[in-house]
PDB file of N, CA and C in Angstrom:
ATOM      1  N   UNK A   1     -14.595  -9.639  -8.322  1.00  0.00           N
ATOM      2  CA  UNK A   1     -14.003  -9.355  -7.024  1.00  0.00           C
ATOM      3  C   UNK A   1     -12.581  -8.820  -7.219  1.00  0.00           C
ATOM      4  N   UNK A   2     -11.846  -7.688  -6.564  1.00  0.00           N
ATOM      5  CA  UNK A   2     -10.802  -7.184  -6.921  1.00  0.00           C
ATOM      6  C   UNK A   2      -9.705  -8.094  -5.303  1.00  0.00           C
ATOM      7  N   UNK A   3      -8.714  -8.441  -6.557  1.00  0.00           N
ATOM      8  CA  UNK A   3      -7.805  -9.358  -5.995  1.00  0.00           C
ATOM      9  C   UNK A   3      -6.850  -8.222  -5.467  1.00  0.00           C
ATOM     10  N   UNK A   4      -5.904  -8.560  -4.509  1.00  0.00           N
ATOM     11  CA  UNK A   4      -4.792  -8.228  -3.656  1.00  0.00           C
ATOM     12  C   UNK A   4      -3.963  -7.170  -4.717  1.00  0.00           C
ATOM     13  N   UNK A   5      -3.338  -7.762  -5.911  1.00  0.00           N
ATOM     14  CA  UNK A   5      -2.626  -6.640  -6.692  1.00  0.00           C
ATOM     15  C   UNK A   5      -3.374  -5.828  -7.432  1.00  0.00           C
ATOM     16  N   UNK A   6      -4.763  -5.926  -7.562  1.00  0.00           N
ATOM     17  CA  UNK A   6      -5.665  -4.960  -8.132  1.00  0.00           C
ATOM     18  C   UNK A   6      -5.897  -3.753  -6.908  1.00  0.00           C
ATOM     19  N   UNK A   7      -5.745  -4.144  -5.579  1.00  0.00           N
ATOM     20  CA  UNK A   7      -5.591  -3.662  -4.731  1.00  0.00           C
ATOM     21  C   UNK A   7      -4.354  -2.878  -4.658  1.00  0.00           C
ATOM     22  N   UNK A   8      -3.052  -3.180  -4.747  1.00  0.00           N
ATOM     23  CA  UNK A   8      -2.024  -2.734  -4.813  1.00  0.00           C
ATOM     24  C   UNK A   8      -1.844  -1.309  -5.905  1.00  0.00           C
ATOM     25  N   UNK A   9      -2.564  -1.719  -7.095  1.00  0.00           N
ATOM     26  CA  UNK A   9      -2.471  -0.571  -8.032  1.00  0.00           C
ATOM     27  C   UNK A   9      -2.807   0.453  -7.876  1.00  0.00           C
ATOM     28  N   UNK A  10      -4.474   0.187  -7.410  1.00  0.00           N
ATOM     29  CA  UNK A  10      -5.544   0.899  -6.799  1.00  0.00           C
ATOM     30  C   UNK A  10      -5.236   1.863  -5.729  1.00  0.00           C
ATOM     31  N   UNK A  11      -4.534   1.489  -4.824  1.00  0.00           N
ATOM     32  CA  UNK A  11      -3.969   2.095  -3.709  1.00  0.00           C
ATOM     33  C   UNK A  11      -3.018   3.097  -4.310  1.00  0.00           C
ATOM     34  N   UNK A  12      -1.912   2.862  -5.166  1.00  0.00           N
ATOM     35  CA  UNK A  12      -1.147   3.512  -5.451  1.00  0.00           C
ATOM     36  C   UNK A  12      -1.463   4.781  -6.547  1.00  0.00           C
ATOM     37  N   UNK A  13      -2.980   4.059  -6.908  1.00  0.00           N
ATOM     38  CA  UNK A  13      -3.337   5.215  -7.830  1.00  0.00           C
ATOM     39  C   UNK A  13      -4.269   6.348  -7.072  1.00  0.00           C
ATOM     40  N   UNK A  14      -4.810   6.022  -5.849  1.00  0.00           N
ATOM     41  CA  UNK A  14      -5.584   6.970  -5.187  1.00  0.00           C
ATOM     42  C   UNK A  14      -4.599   7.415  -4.373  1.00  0.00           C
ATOM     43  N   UNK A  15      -3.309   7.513  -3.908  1.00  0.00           N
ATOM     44  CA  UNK A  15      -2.089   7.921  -3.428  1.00  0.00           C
ATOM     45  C   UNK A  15      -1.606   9.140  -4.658  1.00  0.00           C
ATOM     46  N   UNK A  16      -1.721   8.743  -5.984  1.00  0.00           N
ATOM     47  CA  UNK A  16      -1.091   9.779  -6.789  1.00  0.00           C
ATOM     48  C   UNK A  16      -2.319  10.727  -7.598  1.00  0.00           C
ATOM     49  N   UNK A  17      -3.634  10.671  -6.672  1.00  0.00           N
ATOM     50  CA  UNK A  17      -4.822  11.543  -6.862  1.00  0.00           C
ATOM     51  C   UNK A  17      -5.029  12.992  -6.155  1.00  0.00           C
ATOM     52  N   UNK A  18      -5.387  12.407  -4.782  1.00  0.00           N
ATOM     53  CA  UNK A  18      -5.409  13.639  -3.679  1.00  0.00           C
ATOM     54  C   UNK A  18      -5.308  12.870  -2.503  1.00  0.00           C
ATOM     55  N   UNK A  19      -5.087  13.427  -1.407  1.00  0.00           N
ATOM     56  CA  UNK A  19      -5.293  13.123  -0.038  1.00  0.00           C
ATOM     57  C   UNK A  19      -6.549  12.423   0.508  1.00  0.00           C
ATOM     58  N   UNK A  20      -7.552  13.543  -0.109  1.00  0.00           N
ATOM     59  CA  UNK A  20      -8.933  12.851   0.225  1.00  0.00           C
ATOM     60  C   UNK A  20      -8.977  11.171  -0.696  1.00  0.00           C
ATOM     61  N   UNK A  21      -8.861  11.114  -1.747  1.00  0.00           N
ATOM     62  CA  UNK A  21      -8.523   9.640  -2.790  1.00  0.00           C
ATOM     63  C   UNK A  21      -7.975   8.794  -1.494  1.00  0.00           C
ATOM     64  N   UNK A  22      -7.018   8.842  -1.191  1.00  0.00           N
ATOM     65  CA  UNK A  22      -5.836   8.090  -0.307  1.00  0.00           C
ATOM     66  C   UNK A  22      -6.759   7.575   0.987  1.00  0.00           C
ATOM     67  N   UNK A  23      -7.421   8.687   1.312  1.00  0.00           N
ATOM     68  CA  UNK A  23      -8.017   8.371   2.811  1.00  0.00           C
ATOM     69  C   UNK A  23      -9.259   7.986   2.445  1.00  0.00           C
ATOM     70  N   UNK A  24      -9.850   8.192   1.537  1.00  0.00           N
ATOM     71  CA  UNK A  24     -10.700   7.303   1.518  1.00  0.00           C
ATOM     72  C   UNK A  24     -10.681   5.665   0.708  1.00  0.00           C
ATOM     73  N   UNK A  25      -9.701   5.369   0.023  1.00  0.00           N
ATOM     74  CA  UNK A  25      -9.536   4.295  -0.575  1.00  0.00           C
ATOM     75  C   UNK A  25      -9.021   3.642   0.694  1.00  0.00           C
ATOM     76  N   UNK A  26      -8.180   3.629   1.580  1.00  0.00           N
ATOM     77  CA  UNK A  26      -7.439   2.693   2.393  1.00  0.00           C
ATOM     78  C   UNK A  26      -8.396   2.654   4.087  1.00  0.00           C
ATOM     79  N   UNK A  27      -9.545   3.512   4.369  1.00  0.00           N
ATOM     80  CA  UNK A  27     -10.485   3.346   4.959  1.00  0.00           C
ATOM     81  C   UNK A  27     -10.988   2.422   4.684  1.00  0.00           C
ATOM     82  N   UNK A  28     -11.246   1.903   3.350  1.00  0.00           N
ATOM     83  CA  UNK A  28     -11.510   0.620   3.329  1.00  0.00           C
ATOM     84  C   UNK A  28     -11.229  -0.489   3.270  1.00  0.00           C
ATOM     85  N   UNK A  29      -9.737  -0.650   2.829  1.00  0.00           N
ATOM     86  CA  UNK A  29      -8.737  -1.507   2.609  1.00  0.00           C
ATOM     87  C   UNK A  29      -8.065  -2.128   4.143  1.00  0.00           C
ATOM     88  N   UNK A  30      -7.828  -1.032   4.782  1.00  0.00           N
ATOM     89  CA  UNK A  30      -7.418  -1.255   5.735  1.00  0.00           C
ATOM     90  C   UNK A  30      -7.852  -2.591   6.879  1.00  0.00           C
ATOM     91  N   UNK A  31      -7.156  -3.571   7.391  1.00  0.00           N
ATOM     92  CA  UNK A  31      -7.345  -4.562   8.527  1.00  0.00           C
ATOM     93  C   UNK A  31      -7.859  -3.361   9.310  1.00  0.00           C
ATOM     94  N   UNK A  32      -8.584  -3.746  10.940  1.00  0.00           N
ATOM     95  CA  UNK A  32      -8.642  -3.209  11.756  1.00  0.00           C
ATOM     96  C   UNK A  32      -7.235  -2.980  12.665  1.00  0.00           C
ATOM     97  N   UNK A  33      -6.289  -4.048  12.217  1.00  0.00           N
ATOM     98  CA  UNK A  33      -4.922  -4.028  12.621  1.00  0.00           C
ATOM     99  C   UNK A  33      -4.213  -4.036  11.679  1.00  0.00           C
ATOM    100  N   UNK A  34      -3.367  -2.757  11.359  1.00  0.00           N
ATOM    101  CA  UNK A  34      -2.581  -2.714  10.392  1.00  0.00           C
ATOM    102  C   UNK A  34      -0.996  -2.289  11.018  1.00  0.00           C
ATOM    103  N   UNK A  35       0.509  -2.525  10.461  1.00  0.00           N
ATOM    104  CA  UNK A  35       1.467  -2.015   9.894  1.00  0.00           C
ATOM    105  C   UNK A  35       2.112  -1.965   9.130  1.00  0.00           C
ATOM    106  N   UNK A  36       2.338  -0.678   8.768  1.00  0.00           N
ATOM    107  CA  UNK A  36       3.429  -0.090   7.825  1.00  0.00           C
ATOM    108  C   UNK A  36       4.605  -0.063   7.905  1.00  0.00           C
ATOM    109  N   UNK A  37       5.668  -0.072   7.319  1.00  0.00           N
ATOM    110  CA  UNK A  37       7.340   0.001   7.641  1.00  0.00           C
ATOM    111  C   UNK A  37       7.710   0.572   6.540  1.00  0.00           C
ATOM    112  N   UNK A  38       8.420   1.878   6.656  1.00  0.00           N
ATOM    113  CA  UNK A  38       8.667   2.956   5.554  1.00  0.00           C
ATOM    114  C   UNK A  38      10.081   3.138   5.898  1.00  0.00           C
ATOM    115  N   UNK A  39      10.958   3.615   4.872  1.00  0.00           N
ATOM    116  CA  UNK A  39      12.408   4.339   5.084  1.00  0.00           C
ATOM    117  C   UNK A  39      12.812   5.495   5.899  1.00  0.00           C
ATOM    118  N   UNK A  40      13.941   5.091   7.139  1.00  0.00           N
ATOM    119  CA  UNK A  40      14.044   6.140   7.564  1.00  0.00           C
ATOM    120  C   UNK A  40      13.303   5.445   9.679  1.00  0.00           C
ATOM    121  N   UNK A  41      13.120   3.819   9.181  1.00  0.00           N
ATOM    122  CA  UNK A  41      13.015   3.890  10.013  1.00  0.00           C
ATOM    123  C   UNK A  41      11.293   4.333  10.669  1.00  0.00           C
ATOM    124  N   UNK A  42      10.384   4.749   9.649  1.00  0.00           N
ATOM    125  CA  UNK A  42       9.266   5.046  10.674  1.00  0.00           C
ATOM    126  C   UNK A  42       7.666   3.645  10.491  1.00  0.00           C
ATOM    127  N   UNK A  43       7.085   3.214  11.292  1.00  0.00           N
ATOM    128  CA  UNK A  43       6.829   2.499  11.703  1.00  0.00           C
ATOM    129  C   UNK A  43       5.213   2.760  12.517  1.00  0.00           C
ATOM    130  N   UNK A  44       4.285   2.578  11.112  1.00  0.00           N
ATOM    131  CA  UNK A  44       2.509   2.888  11.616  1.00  0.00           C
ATOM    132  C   UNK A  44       2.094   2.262  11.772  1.00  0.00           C
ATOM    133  N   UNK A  45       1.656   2.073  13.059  1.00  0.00           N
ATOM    134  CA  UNK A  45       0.992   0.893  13.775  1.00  0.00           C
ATOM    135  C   UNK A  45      -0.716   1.075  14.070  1.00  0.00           C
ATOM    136  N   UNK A  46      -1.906   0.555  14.010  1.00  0.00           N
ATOM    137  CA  UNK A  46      -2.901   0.300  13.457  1.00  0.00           C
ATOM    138  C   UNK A  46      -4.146   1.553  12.282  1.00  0.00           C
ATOM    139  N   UNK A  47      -5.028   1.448  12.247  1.00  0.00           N
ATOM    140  CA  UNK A  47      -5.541   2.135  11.314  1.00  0.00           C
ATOM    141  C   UNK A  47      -5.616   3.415  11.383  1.00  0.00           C
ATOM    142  N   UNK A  48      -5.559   4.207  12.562  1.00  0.00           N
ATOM    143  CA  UNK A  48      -5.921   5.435  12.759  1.00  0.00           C
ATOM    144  C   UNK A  48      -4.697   6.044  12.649  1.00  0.00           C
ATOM    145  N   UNK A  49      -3.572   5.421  12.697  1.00  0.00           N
ATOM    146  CA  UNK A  49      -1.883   6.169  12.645  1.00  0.00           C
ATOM    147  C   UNK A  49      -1.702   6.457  11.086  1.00  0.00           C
ATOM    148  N   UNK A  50      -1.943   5.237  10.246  1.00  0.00           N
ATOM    149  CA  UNK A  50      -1.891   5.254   8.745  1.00  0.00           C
ATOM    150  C   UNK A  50      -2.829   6.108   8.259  1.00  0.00           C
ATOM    151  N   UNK A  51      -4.103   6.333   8.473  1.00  0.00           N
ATOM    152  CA  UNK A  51      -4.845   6.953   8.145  1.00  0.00           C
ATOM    153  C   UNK A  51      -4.603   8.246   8.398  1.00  0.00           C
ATOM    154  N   UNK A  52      -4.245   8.542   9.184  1.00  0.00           N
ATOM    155  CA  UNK A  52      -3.309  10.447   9.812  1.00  0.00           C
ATOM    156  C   UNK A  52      -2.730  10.498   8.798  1.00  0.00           C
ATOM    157  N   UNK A  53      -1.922   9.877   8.073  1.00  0.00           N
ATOM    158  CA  UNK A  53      -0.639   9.517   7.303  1.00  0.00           C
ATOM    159  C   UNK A  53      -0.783  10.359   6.154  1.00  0.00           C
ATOM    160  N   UNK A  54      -1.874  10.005   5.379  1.00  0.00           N
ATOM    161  CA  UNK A  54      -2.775  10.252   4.229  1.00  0.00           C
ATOM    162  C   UNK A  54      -2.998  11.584   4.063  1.00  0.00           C
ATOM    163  N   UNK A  55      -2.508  12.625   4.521  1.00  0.00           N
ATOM    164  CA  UNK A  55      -2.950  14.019   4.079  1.00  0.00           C
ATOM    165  C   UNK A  55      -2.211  14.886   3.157  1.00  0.00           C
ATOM    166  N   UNK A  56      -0.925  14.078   3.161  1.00  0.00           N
ATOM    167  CA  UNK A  56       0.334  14.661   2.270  1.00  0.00           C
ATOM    168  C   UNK A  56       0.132  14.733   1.134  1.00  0.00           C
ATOM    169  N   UNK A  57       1.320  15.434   0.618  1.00  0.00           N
ATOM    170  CA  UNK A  57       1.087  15.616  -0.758  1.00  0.00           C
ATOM    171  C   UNK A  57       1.442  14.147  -1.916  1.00  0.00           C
ATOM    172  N   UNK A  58       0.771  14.287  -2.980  1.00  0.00           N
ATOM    173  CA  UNK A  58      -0.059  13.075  -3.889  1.00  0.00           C
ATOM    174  C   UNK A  58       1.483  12.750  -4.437  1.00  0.00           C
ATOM    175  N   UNK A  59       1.410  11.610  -4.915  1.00  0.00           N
ATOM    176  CA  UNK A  59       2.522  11.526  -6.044  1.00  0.00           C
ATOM    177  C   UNK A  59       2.206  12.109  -7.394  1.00  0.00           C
ATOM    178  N   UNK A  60       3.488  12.528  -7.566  1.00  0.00           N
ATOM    179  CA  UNK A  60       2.995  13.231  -8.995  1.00  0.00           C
ATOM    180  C   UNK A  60       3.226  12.037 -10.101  1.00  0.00           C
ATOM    181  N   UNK A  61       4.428  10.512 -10.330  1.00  0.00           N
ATOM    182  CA  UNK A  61       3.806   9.666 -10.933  1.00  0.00           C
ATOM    183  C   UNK A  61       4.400   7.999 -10.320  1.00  0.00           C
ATOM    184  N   UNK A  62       3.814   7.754 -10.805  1.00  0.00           N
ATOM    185  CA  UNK A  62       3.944   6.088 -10.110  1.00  0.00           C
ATOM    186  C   UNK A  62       4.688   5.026 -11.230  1.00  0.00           C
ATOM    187  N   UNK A  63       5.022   4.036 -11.038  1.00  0.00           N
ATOM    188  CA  UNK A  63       5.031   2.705 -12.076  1.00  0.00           C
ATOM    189  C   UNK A  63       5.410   1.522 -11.100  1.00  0.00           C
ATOM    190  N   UNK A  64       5.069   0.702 -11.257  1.00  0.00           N
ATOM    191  CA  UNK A  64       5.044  -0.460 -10.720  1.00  0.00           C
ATOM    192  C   UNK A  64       5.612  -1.751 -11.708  1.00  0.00           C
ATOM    193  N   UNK A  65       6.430  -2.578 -11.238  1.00  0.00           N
ATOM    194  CA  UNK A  65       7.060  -3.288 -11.783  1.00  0.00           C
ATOM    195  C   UNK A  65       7.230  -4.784 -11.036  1.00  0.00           C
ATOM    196  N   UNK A  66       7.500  -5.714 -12.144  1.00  0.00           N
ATOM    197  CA  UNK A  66       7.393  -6.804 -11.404  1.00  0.00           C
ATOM    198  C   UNK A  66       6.102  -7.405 -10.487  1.00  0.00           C
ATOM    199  N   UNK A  67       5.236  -6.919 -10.656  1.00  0.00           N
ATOM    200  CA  UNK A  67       4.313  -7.498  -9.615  1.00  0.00           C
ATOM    201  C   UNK A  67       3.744  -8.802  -9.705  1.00  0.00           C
ATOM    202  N   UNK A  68       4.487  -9.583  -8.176  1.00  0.00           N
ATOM    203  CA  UNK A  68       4.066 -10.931  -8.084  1.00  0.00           C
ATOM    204  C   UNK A  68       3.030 -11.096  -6.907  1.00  0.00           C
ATOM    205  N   UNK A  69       2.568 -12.269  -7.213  1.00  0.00           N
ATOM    206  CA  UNK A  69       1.434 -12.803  -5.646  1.00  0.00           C
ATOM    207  C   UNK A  69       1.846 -13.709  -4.967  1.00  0.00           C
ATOM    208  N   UNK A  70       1.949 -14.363  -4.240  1.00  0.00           N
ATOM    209  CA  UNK A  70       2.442 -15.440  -3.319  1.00  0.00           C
ATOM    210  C   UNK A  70       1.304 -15.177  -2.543  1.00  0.00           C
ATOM    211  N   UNK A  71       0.828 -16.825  -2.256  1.00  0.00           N
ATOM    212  CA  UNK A  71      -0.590 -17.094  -1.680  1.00  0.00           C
ATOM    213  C   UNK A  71      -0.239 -18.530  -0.367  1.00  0.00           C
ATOM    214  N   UNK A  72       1.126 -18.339   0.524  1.00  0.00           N
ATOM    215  CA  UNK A  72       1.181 -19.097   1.092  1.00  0.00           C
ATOM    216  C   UNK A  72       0.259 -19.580   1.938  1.00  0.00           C
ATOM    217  N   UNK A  73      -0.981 -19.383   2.465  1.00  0.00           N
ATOM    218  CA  UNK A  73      -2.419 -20.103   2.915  1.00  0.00           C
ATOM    219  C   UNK A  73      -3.474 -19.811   2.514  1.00  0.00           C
ATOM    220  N   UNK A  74      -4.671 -20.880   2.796  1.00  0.00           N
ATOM    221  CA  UNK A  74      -5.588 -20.113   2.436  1.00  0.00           C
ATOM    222  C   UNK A  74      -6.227 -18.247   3.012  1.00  0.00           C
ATOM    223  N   UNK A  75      -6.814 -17.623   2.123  1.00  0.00           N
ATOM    224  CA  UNK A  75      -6.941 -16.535   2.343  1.00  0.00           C
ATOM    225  C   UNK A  75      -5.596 -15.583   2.868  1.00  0.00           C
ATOM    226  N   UNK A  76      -4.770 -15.702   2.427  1.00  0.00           N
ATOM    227  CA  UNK A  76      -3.419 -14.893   2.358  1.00  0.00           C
ATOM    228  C   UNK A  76      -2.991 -14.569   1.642  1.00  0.00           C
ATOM    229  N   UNK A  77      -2.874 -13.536   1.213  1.00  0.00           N
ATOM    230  CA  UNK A  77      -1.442 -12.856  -0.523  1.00  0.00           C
ATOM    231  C   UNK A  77      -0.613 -12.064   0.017  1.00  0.00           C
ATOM    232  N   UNK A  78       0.767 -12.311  -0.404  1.00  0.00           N
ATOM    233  CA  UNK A  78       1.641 -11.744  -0.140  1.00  0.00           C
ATOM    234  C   UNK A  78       1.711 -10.803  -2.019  1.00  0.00           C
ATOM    235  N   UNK A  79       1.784  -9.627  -1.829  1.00  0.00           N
ATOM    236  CA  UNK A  79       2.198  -8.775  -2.807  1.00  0.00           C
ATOM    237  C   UNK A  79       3.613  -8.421  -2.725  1.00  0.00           C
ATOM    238  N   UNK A  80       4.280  -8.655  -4.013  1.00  0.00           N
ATOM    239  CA  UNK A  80       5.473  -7.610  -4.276  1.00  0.00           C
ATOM    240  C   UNK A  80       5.722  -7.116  -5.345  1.00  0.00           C
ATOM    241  N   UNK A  81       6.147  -6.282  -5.018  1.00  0.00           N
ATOM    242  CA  UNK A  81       7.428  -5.666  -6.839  1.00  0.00           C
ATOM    243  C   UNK A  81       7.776  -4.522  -6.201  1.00  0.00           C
ATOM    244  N   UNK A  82       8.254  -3.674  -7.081  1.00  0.00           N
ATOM    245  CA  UNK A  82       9.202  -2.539  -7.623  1.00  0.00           C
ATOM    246  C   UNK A  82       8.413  -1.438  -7.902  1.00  0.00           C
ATOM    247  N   UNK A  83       8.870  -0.474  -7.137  1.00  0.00           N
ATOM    248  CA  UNK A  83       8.108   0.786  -7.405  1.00  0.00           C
ATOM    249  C   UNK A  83       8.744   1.804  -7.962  1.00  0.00           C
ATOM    250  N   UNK A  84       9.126   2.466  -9.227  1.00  0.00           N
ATOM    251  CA  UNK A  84       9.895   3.864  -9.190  1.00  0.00           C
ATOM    252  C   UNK A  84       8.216   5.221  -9.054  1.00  0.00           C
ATOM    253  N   UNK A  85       9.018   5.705  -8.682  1.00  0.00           N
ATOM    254  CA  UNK A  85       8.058   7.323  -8.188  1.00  0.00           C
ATOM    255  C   UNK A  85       8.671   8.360  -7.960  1.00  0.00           C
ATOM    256  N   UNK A  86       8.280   9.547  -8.266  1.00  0.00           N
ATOM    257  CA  UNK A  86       8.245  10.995  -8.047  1.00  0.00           C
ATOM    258  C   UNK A  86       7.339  11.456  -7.485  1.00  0.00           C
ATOM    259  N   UNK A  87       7.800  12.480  -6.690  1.00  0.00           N
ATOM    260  CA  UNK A  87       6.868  13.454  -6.041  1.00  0.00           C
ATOM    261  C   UNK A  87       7.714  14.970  -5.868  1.00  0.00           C
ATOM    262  N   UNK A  88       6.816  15.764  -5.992  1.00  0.00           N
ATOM    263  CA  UNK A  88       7.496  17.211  -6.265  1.00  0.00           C
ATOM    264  C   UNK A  88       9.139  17.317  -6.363  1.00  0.00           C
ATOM    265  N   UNK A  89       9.327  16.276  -7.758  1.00  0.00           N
ATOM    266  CA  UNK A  89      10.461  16.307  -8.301  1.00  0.00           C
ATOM    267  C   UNK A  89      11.774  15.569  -8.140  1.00  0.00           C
ATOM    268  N   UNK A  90      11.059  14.759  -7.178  1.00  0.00           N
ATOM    269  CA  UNK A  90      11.755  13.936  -6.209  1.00  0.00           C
ATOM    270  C   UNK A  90      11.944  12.635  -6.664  1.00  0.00           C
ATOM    271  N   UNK A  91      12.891  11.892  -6.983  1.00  0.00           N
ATOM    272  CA  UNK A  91      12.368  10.573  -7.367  1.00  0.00           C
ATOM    273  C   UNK A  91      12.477   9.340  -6.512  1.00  0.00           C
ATOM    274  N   UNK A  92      11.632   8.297  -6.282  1.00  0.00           N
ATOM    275  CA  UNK A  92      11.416   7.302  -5.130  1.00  0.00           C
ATOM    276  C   UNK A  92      11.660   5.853  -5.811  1.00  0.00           C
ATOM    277  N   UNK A  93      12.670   4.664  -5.429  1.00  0.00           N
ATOM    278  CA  UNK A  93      12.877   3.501  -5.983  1.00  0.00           C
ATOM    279  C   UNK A  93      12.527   2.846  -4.840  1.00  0.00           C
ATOM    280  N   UNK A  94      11.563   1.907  -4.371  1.00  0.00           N
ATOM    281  CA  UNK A  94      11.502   0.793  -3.310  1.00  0.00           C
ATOM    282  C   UNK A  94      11.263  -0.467  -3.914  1.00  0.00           C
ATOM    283  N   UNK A  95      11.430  -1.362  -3.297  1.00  0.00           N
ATOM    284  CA  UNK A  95      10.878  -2.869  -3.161  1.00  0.00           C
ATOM    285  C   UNK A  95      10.144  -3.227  -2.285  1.00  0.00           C
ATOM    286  N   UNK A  96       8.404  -3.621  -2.524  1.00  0.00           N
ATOM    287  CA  UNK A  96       7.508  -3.541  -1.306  1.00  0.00           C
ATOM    288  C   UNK A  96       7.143  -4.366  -1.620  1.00  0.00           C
ATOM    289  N   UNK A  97       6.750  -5.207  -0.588  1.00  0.00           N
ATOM    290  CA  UNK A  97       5.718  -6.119  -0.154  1.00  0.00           C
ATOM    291  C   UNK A  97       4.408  -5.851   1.121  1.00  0.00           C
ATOM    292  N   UNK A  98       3.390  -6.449   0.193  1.00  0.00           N
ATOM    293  CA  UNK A  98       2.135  -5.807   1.320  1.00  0.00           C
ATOM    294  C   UNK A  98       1.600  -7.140   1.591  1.00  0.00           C
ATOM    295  N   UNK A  99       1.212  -7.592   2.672  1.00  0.00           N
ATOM    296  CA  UNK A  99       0.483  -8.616   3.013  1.00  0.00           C
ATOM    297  C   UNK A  99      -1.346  -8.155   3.509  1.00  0.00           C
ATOM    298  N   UNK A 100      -2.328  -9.203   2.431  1.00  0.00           N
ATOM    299  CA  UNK A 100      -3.828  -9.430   2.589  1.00  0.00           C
ATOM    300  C   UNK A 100      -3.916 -10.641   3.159  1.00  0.00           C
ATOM    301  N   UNK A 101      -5.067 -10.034   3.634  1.00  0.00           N
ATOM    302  CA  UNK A 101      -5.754 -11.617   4.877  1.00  0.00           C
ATOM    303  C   UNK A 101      -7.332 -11.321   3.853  1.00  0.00           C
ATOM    304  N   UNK A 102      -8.004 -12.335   3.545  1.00  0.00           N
ATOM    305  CA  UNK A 102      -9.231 -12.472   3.300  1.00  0.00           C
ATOM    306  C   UNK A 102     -10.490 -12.239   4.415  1.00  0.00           C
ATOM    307  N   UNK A 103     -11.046 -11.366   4.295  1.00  0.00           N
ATOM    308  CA  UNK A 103     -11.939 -10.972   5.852  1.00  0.00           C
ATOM    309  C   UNK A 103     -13.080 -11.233   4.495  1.00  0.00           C
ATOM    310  N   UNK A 104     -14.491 -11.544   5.937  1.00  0.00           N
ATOM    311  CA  UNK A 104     -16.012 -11.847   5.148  1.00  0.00           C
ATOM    312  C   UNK A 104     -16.350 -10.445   4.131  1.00  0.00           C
ATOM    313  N   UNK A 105     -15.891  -9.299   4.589  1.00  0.00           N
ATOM    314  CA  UNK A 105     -16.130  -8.180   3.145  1.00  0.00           C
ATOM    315  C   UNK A 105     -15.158  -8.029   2.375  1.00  0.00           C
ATOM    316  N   UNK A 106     -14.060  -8.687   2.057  1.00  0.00           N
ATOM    317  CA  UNK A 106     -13.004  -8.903   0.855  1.00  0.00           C
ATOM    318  C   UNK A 106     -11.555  -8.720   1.680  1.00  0.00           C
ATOM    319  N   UNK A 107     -10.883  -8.662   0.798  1.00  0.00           N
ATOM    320  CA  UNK A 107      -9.397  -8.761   1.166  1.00  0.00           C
ATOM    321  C   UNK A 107      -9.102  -7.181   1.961  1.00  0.00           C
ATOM    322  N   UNK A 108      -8.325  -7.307   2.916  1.00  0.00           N
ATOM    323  CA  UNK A 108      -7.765  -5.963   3.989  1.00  0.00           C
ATOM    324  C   UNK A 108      -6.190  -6.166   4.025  1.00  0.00           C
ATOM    325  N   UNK A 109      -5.894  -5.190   3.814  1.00  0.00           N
ATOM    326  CA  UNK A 109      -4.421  -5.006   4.403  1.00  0.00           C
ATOM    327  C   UNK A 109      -3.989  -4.927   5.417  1.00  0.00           C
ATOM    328  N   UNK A 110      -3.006  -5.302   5.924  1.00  0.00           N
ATOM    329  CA  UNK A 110      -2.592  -6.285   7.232  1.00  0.00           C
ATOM    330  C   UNK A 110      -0.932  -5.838   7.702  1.00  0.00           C
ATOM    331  N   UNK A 111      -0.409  -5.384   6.525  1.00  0.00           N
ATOM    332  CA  UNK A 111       1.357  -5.135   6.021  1.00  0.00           C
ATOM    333  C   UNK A 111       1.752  -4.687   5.260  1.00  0.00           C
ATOM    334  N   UNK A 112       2.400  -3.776   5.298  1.00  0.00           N
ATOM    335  CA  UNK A 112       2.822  -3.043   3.799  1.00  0.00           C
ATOM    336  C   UNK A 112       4.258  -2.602   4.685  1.00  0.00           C
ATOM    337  N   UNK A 113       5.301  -2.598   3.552  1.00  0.00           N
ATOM    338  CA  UNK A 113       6.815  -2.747   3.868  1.00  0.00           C
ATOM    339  C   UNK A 113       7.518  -2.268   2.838  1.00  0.00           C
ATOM    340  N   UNK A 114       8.176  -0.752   2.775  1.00  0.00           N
ATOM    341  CA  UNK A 114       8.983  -0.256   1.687  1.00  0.00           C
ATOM    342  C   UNK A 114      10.497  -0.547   1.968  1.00  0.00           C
ATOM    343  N   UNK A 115      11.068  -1.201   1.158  1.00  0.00           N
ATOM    344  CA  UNK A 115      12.726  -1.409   0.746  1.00  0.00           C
ATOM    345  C   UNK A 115      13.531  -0.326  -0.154  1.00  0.00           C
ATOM    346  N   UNK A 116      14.098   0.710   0.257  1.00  0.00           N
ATOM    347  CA  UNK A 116      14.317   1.406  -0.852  1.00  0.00           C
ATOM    348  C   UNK A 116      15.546   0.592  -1.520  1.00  0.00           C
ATOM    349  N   UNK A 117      15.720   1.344  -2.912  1.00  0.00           N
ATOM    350  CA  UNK A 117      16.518   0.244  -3.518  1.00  0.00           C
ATOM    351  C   UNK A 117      17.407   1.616  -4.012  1.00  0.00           C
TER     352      UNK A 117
END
């Protein structure tokens, strides 16, 4: 069964694939109620807003750092760490945390929250 930060990777690796990767990996991931909180202030509120989201261009590379779990109830993970990234040359430092709820077909995302650093 793929746990919450296997989830986290996963996500970030069909994010630095294609658009289609992205939208279709988090079609499934996705709560039926989801938000996002990104830099800059913008703010996607349930599945069909995030999912619009997904057409942009891919990251060109990722790394992930630090990644911890925090499981304050049952069926809950809180994900975090450290992200550095590029994209068309660009380079991206956040601190995110994503929150999973355990639903009867596996873990869904519920929260995801970028800190740039």
């Amino acid at each position: 069964m793929t746990g919450p930060a296997d989830l986290e990777r996963l996500g970030w690796q069909a994010l630095s694939t294609s658009p289609a990767s992205a939208v279709a990996f988090y079609d499934d991931v996705l709560d039926d109620d989801v938000r996002m909180l990104f830099p800059g202030g913008l703010l996607l509120a349930g599945r069909e807003q995030v999912l619009a989201t997904m057409g942009g261009p891919s990251w060109d590379a990722h790394r992930l750092t630090g990644l911890d779990v925090l499981e304050p109830a049952a069926d809950v993970a809180v994900v975090s760490y450290g992200v550095e990234a590029e994209r068309a040359g660009k380079p991206y430092s956040a601190l995110v945390a994503s929150v999973y709820v355990r639903r009867a077909g596996g873990w869904r995302l519920v929260s995801h929250q970028h800190t740039p650093r």
